[in-house]
C-alpha atoms as a PDB file:
ATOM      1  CA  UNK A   1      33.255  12.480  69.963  1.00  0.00           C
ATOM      2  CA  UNK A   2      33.626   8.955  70.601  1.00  0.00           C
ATOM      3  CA  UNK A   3      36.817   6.771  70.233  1.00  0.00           C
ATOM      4  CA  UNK A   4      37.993   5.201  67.615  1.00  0.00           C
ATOM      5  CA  UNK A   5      37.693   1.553  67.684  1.00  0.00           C
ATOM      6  CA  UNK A   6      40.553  -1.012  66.692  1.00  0.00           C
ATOM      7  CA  UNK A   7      39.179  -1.705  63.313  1.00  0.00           C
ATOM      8  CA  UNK A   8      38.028   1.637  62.266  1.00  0.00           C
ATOM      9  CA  UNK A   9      41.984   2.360  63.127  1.00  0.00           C
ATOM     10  CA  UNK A  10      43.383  -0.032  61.383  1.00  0.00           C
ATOM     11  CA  UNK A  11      40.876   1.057  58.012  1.00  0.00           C
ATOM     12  CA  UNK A  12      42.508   4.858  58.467  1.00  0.00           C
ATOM     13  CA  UNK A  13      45.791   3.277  58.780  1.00  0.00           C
ATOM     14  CA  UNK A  14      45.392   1.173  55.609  1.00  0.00           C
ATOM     15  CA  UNK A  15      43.791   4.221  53.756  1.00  0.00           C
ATOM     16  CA  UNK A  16      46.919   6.028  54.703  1.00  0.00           C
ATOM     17  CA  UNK A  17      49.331   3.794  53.363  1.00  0.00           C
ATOM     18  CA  UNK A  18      47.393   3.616  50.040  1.00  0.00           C
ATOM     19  CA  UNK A  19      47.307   7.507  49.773  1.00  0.00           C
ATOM     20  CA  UNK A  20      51.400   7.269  50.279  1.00  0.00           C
ATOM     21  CA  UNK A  21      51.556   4.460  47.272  1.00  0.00           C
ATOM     22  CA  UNK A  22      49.549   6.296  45.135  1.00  0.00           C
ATOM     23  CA  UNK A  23      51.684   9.416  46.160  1.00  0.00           C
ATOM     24  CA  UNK A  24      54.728   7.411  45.140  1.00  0.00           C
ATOM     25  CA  UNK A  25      53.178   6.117  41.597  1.00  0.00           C
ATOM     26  CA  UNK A  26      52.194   9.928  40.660  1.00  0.00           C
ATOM     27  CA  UNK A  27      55.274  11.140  41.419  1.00  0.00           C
ATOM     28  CA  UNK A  28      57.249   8.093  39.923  1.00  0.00           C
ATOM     29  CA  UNK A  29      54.522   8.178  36.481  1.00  0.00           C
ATOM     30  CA  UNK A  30      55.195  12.245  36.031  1.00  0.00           C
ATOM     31  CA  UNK A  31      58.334  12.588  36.224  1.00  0.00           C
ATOM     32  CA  UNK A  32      59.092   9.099  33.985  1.00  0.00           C
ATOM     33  CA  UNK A  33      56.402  10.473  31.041  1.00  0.00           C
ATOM     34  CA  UNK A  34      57.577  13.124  28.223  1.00  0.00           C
ATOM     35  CA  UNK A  35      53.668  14.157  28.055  1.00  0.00           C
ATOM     36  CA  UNK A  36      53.405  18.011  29.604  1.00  0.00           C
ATOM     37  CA  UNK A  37      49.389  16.789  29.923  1.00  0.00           C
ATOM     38  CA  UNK A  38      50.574  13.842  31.261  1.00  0.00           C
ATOM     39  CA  UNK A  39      52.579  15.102  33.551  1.00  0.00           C
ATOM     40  CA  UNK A  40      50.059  18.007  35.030  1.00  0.00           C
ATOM     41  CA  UNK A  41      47.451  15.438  35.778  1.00  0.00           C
ATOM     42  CA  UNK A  42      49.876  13.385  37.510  1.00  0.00           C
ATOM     43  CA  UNK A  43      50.880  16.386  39.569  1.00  0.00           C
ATOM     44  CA  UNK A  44      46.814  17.396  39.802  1.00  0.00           C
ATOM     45  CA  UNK A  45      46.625  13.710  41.111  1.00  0.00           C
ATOM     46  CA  UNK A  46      49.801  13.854  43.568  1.00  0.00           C
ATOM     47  CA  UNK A  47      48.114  16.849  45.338  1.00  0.00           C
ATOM     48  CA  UNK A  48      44.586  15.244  45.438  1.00  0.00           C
ATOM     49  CA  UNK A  49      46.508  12.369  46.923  1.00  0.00           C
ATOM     50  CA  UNK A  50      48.529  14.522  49.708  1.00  0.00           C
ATOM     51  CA  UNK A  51      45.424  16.133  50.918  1.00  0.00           C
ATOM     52  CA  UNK A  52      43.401  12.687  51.290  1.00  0.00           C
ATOM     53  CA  UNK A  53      46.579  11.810  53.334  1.00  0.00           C
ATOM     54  CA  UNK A  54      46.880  14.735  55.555  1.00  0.00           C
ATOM     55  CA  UNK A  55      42.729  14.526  55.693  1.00  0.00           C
ATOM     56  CA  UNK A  56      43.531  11.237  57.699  1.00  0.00           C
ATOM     57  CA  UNK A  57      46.536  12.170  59.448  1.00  0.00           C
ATOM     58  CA  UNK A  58      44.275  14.848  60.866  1.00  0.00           C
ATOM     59  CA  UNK A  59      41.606  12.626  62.209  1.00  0.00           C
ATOM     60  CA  UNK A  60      43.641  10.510  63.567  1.00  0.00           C
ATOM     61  CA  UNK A  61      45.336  13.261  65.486  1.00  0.00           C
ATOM     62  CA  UNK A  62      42.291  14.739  66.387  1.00  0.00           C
ATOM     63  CA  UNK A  63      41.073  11.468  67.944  1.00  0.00           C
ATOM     64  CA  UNK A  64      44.499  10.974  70.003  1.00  0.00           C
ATOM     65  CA  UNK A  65      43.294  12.659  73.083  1.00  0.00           C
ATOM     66  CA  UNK A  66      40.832  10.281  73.769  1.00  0.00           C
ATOM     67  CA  UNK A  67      42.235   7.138  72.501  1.00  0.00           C
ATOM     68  CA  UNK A  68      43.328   4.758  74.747  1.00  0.00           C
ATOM     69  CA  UNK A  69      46.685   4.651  76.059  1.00  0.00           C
ATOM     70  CA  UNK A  70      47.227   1.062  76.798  1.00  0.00           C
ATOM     71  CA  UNK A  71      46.649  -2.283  75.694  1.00  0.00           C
ATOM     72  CA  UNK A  72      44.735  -2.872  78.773  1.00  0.00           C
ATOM     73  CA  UNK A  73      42.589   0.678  78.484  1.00  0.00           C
ATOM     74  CA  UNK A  74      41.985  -0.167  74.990  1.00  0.00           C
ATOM     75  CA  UNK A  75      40.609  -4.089  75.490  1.00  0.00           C
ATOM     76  CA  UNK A  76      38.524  -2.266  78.338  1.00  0.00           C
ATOM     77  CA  UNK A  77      36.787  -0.008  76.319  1.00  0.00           C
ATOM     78  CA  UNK A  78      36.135  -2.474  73.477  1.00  0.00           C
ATOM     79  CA  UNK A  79      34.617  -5.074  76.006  1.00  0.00           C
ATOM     80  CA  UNK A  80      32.388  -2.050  77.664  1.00  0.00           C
ATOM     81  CA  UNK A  81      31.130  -1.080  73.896  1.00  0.00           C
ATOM     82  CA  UNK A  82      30.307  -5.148  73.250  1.00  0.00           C
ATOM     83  CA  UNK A  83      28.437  -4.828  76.486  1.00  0.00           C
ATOM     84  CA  UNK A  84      26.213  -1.860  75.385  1.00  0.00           C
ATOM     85  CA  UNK A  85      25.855  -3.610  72.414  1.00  0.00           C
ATOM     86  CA  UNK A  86      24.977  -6.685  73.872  1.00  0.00           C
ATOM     87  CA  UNK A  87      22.522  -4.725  75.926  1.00  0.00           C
ATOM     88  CA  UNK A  88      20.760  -2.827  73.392  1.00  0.00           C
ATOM     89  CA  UNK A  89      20.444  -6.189  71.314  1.00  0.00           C
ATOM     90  CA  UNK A  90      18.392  -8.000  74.493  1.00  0.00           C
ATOM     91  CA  UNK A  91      15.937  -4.568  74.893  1.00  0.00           C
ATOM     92  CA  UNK A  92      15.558  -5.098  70.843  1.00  0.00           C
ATOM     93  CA  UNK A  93      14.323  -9.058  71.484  1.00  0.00           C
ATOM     94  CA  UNK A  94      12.516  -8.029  74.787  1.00  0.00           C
ATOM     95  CA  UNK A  95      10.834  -5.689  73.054  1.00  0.00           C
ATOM     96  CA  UNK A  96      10.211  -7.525  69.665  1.00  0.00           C
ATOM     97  CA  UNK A  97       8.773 -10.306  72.118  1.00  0.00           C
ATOM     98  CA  UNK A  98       6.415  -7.924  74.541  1.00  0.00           C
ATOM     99  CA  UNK A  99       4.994  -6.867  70.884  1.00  0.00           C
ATOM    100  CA  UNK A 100       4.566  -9.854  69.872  1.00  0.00           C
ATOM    101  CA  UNK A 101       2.575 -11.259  72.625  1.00  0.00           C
ATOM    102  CA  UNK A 102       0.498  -8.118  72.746  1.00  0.00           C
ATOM    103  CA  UNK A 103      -0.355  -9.091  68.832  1.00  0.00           C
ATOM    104  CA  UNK A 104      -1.141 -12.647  70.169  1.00  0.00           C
ATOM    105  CA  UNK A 105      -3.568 -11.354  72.721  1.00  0.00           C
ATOM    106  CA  UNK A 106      -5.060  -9.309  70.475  1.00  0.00           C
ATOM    107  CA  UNK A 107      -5.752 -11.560  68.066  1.00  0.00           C
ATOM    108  CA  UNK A 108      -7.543 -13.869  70.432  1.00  0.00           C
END
């Protein structure tokens, strides 16, 4: 399993904090509406809501042991993946080019 990265973080951590608002608004809309229908799929919703929320709670915990622990660590591993990925892109063009001139040669 590979870390998380910064922005795939801070996507779980906004997910989260949606999942609590709409926990909020279900339990704010059943309890405010006279509606027993209402009021179950409000409750239907709150629990659908709680489970999304512990769903990401739970990733994130299971991704704590190999997070980084510092700043530092952190900026480290990002510049290492932008390497790789920097690396990969130049085999892509090296490879796009060697094809290229092979077509070229061939042609002629």
């Amino acid at each position: 399993m590979k870390p998380l990265t910064g922005k795939e973080l801070e996507y779980i951590v906004d997910c989260m904090s949606n999942e609590d608002l709409l926990i909020k608004q279900c339990v704010a809309a059943a309890a405010q509406t006279p509606t027993p229908a209402v009021k179950q799929i409000c409750e239907q919703l709150l629990l659908q809501h709680k489970q999304h929320y512990q769903g990401l709670l739970t990733l994130l915990q299971q991704h704590s042991s190999i997070a980084p622990k510092t700043v530092e660590e952190a900026t480290a591993m990002e510049q290492k993946q932008q390497a790789q990925t920097a690396q990969q892109q130049t085999q892509q063009i090296i490879a796009q080019q060697q094809a290229h001139r092979e077509f070229q040669q061939g042609l002629h």
